[in-house]
PDB file of N, CA and C in Angstrom:
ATOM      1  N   UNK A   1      -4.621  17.137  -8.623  1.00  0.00           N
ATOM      2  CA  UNK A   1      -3.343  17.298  -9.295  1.00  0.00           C
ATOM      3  C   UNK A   1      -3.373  16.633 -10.673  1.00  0.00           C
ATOM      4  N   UNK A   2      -3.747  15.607 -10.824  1.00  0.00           N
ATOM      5  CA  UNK A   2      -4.202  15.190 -12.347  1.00  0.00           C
ATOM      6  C   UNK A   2      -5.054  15.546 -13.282  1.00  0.00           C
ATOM      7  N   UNK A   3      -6.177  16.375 -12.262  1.00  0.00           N
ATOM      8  CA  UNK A   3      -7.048  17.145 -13.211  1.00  0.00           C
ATOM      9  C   UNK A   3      -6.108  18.175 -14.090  1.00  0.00           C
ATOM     10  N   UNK A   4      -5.272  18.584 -12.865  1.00  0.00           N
ATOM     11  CA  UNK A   4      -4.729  20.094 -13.153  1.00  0.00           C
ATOM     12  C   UNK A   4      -3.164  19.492 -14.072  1.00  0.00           C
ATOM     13  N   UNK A   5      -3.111  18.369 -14.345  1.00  0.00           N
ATOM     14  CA  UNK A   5      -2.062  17.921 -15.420  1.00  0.00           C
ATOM     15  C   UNK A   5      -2.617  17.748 -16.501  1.00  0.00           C
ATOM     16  N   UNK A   6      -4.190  17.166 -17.015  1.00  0.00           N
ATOM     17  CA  UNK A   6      -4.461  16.994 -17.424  1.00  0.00           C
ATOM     18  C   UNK A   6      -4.639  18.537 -18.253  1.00  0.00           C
ATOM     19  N   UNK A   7      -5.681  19.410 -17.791  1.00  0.00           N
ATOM     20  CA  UNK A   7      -6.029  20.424 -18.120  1.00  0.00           C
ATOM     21  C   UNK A   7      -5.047  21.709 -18.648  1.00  0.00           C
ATOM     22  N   UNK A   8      -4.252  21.915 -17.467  1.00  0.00           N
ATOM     23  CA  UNK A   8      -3.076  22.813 -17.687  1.00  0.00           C
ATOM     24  C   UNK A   8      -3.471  24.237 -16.871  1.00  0.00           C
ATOM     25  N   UNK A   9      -4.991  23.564 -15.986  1.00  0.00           N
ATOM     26  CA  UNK A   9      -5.199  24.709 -15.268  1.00  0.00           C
ATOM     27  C   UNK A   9      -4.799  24.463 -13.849  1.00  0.00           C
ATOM     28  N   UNK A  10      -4.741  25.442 -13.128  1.00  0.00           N
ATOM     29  CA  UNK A  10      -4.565  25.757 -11.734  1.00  0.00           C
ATOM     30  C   UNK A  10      -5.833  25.395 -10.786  1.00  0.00           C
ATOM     31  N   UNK A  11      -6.046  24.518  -9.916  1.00  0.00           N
ATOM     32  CA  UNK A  11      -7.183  24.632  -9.258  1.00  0.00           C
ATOM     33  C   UNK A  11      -6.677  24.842  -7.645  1.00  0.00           C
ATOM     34  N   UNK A  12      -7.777  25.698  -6.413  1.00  0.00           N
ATOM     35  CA  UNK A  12      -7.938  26.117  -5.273  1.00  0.00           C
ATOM     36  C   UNK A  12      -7.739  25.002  -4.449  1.00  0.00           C
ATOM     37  N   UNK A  13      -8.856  24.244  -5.244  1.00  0.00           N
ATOM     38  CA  UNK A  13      -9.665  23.462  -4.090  1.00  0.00           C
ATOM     39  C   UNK A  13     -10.722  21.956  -4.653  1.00  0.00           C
ATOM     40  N   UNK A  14     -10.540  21.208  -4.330  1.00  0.00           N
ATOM     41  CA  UNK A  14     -11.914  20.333  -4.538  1.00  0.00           C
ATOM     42  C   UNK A  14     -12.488  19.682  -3.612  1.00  0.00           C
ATOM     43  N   UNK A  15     -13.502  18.767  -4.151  1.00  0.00           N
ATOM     44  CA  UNK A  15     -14.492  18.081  -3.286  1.00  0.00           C
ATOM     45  C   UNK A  15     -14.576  16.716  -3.043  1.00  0.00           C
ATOM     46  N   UNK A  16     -14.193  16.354  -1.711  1.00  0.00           N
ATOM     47  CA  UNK A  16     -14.760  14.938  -1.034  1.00  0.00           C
ATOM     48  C   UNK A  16     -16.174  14.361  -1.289  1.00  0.00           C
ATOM     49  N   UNK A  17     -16.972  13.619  -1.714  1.00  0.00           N
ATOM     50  CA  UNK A  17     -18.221  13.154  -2.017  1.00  0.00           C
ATOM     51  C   UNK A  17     -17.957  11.827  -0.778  1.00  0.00           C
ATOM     52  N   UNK A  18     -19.256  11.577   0.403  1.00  0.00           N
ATOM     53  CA  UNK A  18     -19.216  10.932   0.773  1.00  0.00           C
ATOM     54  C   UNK A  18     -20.394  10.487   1.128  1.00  0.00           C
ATOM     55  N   UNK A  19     -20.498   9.166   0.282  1.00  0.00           N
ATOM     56  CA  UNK A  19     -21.091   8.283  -0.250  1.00  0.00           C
ATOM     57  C   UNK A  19     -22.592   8.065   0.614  1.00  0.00           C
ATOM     58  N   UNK A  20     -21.719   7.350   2.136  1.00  0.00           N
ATOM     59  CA  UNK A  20     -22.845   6.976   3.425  1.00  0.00           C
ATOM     60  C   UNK A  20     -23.858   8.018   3.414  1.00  0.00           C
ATOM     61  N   UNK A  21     -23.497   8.851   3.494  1.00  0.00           N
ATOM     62  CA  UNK A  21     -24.559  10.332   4.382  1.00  0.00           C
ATOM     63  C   UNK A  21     -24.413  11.653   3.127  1.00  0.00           C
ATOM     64  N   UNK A  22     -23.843  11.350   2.247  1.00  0.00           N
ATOM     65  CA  UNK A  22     -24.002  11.904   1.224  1.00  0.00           C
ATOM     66  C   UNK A  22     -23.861  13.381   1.086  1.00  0.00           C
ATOM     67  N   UNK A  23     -22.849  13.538   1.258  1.00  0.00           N
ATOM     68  CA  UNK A  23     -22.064  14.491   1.691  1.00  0.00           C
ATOM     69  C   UNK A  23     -21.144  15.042   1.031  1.00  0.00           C
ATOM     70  N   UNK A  24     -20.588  16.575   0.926  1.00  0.00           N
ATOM     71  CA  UNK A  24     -19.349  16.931   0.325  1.00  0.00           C
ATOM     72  C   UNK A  24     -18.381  17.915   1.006  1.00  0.00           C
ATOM     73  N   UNK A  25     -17.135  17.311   1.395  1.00  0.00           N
ATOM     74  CA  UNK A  25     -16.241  18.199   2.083  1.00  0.00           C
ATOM     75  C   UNK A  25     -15.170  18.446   1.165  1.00  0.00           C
ATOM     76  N   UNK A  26     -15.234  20.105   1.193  1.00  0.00           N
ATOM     77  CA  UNK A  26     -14.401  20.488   0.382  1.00  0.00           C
ATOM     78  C   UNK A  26     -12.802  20.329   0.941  1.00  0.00           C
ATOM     79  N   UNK A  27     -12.283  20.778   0.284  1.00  0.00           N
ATOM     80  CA  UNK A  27     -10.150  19.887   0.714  1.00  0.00           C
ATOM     81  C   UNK A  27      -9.796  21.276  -0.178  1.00  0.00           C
ATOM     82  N   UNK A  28      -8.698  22.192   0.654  1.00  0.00           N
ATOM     83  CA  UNK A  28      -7.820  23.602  -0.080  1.00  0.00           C
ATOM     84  C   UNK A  28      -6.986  22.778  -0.380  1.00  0.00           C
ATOM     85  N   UNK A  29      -6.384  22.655  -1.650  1.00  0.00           N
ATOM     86  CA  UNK A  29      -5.033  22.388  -2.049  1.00  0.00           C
ATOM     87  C   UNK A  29      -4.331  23.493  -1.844  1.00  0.00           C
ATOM     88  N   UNK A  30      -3.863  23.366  -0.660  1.00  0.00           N
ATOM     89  CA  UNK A  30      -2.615  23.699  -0.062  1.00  0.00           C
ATOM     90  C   UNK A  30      -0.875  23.811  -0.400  1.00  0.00           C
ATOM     91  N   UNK A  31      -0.127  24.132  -0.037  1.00  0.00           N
ATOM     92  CA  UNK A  31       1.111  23.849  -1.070  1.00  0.00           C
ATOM     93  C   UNK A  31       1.319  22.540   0.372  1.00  0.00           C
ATOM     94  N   UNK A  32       1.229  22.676   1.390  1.00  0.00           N
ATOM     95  CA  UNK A  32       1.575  21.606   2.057  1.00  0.00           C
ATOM     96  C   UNK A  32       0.997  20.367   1.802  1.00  0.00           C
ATOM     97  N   UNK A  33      -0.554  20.417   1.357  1.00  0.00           N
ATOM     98  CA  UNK A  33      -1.194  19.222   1.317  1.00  0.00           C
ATOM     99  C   UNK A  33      -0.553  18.558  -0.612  1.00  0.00           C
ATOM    100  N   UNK A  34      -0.037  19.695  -1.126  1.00  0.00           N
ATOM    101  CA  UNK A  34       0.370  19.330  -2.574  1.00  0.00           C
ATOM    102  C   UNK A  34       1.391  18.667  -2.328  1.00  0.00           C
ATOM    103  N   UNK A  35       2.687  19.157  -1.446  1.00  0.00           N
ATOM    104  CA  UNK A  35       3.917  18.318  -0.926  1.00  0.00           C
ATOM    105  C   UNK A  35       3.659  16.711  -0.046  1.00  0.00           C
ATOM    106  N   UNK A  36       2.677  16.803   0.839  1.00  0.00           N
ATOM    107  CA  UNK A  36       2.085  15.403   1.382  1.00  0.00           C
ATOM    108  C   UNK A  36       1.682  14.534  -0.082  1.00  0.00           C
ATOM    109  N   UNK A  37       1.079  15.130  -0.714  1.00  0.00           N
ATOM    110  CA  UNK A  37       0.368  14.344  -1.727  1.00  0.00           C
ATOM    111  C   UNK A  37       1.394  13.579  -2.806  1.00  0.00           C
ATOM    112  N   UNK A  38       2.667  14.658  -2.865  1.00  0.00           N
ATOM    113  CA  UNK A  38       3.762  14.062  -4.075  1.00  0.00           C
ATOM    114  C   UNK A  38       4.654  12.669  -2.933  1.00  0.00           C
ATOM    115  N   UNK A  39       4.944  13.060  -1.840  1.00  0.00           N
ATOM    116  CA  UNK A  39       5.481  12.239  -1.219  1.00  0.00           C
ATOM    117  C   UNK A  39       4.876  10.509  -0.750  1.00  0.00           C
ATOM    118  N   UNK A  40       3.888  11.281  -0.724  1.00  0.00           N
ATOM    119  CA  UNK A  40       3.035   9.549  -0.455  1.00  0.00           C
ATOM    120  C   UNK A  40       2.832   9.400  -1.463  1.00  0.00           C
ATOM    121  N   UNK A  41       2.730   9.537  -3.365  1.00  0.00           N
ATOM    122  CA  UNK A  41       3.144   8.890  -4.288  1.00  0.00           C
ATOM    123  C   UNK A  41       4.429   8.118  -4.830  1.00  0.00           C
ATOM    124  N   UNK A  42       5.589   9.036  -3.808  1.00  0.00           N
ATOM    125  CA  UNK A  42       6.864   8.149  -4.008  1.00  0.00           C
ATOM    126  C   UNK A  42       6.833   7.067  -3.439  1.00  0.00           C
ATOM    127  N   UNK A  43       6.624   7.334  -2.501  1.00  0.00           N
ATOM    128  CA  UNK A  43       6.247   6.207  -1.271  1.00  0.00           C
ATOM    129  C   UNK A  43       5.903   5.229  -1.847  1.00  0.00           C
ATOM    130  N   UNK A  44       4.074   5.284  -2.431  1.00  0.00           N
ATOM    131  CA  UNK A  44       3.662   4.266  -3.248  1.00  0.00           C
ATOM    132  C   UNK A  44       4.381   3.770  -3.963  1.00  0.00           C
ATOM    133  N   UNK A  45       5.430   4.554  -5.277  1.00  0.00           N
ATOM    134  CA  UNK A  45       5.896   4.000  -5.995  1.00  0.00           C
ATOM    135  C   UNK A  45       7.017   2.873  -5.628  1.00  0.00           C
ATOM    136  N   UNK A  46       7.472   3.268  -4.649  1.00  0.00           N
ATOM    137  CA  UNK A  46       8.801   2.353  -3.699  1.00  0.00           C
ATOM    138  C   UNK A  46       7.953   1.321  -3.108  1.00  0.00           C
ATOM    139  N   UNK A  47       7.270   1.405  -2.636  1.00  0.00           N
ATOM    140  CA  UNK A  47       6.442  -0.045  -1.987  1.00  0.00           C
ATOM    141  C   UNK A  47       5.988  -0.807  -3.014  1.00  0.00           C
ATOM    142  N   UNK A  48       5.264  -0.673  -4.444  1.00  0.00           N
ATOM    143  CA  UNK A  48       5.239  -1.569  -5.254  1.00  0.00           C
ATOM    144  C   UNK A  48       6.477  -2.060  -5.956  1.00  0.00           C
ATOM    145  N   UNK A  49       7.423  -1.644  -5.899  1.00  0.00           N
ATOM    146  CA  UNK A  49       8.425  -2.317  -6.629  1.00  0.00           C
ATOM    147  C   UNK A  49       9.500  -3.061  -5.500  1.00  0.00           C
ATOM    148  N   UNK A  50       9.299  -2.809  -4.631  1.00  0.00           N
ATOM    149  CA  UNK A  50      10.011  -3.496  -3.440  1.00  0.00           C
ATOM    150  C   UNK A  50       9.105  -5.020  -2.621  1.00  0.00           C
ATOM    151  N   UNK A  51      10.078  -5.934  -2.482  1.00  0.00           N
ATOM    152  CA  UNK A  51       9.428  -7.279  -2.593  1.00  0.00           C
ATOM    153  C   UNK A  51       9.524  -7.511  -0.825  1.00  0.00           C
ATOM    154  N   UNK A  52       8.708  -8.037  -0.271  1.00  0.00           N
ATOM    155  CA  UNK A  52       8.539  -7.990   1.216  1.00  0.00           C
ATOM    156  C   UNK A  52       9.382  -9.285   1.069  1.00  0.00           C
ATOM    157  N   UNK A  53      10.631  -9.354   2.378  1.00  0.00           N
ATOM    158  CA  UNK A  53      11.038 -10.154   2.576  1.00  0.00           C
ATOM    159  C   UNK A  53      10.635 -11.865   3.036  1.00  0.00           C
ATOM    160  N   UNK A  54      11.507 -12.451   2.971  1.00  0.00           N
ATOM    161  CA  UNK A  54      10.604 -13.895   3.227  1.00  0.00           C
ATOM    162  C   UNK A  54      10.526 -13.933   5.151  1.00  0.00           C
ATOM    163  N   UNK A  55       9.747 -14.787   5.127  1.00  0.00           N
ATOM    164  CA  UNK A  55       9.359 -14.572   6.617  1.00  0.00           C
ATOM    165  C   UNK A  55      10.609 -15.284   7.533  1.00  0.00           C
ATOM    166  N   UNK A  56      11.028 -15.138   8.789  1.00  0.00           N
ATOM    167  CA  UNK A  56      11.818 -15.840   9.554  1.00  0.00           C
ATOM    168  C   UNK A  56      10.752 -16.893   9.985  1.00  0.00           C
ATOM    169  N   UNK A  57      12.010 -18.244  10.475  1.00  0.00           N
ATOM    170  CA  UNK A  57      11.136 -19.544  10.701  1.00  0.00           C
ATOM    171  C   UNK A  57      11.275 -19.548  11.753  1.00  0.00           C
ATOM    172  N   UNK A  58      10.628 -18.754  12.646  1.00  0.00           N
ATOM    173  CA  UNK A  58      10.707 -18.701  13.998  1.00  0.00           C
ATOM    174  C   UNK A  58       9.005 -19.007  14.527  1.00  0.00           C
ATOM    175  N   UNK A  59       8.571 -20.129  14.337  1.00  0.00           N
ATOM    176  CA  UNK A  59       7.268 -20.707  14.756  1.00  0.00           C
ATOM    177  C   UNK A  59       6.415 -20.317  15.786  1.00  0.00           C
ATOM    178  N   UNK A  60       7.097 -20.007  16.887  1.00  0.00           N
ATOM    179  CA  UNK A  60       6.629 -19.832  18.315  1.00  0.00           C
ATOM    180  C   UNK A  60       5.996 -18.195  18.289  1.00  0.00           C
ATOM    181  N   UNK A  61       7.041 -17.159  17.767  1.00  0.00           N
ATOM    182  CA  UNK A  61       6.600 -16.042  17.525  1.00  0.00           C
ATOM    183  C   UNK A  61       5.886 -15.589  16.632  1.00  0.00           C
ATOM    184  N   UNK A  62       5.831 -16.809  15.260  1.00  0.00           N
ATOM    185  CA  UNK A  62       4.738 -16.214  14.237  1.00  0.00           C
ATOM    186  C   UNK A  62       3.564 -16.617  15.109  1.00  0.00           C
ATOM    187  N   UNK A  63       3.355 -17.464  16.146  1.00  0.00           N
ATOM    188  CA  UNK A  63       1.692 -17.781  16.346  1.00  0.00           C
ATOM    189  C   UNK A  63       1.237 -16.548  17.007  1.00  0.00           C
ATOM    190  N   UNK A  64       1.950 -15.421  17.934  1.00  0.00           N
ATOM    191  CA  UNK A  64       1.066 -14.494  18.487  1.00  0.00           C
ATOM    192  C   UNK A  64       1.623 -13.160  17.566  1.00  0.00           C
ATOM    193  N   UNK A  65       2.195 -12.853  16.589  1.00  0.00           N
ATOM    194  CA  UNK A  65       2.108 -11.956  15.933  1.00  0.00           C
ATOM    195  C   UNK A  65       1.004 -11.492  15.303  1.00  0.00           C
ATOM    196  N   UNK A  66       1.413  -9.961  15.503  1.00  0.00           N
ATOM    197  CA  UNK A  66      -0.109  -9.363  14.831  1.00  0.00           C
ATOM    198  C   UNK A  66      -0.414  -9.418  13.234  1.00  0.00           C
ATOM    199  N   UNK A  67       1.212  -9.465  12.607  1.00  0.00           N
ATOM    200  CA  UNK A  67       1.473  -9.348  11.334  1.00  0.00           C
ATOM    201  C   UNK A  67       0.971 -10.751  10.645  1.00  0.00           C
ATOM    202  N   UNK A  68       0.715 -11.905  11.124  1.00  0.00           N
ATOM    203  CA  UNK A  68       1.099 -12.964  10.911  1.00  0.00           C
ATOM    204  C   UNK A  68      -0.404 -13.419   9.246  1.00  0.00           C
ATOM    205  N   UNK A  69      -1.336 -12.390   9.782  1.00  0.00           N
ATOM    206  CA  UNK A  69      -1.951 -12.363   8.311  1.00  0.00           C
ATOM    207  C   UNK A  69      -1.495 -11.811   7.200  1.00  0.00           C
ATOM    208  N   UNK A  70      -1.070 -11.109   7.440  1.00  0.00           N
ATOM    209  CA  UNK A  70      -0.167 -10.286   6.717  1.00  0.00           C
ATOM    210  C   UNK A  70       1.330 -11.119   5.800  1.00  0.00           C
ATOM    211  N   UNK A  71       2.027 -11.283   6.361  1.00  0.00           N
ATOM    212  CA  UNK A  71       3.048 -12.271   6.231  1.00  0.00           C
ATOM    213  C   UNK A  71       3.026 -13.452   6.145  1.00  0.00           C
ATOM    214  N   UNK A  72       2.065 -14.046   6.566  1.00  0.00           N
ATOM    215  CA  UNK A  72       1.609 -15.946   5.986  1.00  0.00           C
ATOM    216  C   UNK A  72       3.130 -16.366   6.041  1.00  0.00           C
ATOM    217  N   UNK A  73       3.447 -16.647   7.260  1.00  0.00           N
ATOM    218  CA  UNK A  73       4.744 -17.108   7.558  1.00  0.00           C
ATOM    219  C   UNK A  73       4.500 -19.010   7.086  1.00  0.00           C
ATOM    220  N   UNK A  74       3.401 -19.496   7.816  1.00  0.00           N
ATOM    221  CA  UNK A  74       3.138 -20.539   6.903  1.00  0.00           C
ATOM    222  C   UNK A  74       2.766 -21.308   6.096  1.00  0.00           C
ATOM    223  N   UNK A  75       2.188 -20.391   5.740  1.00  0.00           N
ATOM    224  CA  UNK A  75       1.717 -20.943   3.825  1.00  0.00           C
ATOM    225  C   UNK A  75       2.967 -20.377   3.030  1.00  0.00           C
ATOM    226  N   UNK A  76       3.439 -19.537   3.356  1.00  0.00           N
ATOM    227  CA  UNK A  76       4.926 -19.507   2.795  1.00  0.00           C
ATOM    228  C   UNK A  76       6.028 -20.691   2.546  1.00  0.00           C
ATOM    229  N   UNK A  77       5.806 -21.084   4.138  1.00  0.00           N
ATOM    230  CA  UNK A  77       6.695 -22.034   4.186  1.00  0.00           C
ATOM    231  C   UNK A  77       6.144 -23.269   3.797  1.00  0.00           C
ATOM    232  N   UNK A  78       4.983 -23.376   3.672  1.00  0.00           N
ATOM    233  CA  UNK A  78       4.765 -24.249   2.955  1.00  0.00           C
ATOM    234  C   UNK A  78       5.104 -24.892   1.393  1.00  0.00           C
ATOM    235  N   UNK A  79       4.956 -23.189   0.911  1.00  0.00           N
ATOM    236  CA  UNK A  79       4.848 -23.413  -0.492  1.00  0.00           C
ATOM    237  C   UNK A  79       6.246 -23.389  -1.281  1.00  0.00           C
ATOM    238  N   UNK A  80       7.310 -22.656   0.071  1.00  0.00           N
ATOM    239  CA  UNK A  80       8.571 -22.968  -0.485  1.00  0.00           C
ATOM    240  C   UNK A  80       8.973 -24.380  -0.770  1.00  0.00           C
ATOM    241  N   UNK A  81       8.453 -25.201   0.571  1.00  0.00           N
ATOM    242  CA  UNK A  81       9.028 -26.491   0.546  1.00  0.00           C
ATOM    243  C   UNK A  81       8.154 -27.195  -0.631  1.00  0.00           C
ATOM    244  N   UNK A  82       6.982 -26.771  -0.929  1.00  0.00           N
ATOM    245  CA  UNK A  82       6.722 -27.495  -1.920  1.00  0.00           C
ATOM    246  C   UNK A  82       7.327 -27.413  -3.034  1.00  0.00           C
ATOM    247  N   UNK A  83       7.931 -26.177  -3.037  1.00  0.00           N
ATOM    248  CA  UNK A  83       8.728 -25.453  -4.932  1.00  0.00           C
ATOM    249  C   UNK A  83      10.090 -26.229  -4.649  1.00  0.00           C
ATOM    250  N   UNK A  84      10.409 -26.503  -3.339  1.00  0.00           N
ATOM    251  CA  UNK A  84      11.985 -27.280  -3.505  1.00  0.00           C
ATOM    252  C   UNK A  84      11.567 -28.454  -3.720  1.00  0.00           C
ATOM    253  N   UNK A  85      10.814 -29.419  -3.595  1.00  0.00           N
ATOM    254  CA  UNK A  85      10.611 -31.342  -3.595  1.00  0.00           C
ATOM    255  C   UNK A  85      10.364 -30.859  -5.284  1.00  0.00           C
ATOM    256  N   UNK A  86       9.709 -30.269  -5.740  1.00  0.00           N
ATOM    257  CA  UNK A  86       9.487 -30.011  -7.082  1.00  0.00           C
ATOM    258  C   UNK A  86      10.524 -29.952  -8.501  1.00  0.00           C
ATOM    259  N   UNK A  87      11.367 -29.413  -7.357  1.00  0.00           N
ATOM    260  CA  UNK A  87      12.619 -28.691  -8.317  1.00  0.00           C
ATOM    261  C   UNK A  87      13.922 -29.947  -8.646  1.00  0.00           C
ATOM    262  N   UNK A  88      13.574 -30.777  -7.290  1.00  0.00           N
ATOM    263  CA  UNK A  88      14.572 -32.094  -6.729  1.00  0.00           C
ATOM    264  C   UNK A  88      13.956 -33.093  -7.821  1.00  0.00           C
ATOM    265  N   UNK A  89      12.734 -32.864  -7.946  1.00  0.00           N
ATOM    266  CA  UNK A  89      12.148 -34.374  -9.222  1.00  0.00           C
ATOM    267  C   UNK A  89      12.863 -34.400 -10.677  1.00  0.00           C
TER     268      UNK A  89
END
């Protein structure tokens, strides 16, 4: 789709190159796979500008969460409390 913004031409179809085994699978641009493709760019665009909330201080449940790399519930909380003693000096 950027080729074809770039260019101003129409393209079918292109090619997957894969790397391991060195390989190429071709992909029809589809009008469905063109509609998947614009939507998971909005998507993208909404997830970078949207700020993940701060974590709940619920201790017991961050230790077996799966998310909990993800969310750094306590290095969060760490670093809040460090930005408040900071702010108090």
């Amino acid at each position: 789709m950027c080729i074809e913004e770039r260019t101003g031409r129409s393209l079918a179809y292109g090619e997957i190159f894969y790397h391991a085994n060195r390989r190429r699978q071709t992909v029809a641009f589809t009008p469905q796979l063109r509609q998947m493709t614009e939507q998971a760019i909005v998507l993208a665009q909404l997830a970078s500008q949207t700020t993940m909330p701060a974590p709940i201080d619920n201790t017991k449940k961050c230790l077996s969460c799966s998310l909990k790399e993800i969310c750094l519930p306590f290095e969060v909380k760490q670093l809040r409390s460090s930005m408040t003693l900071e702010t108090e000096d």
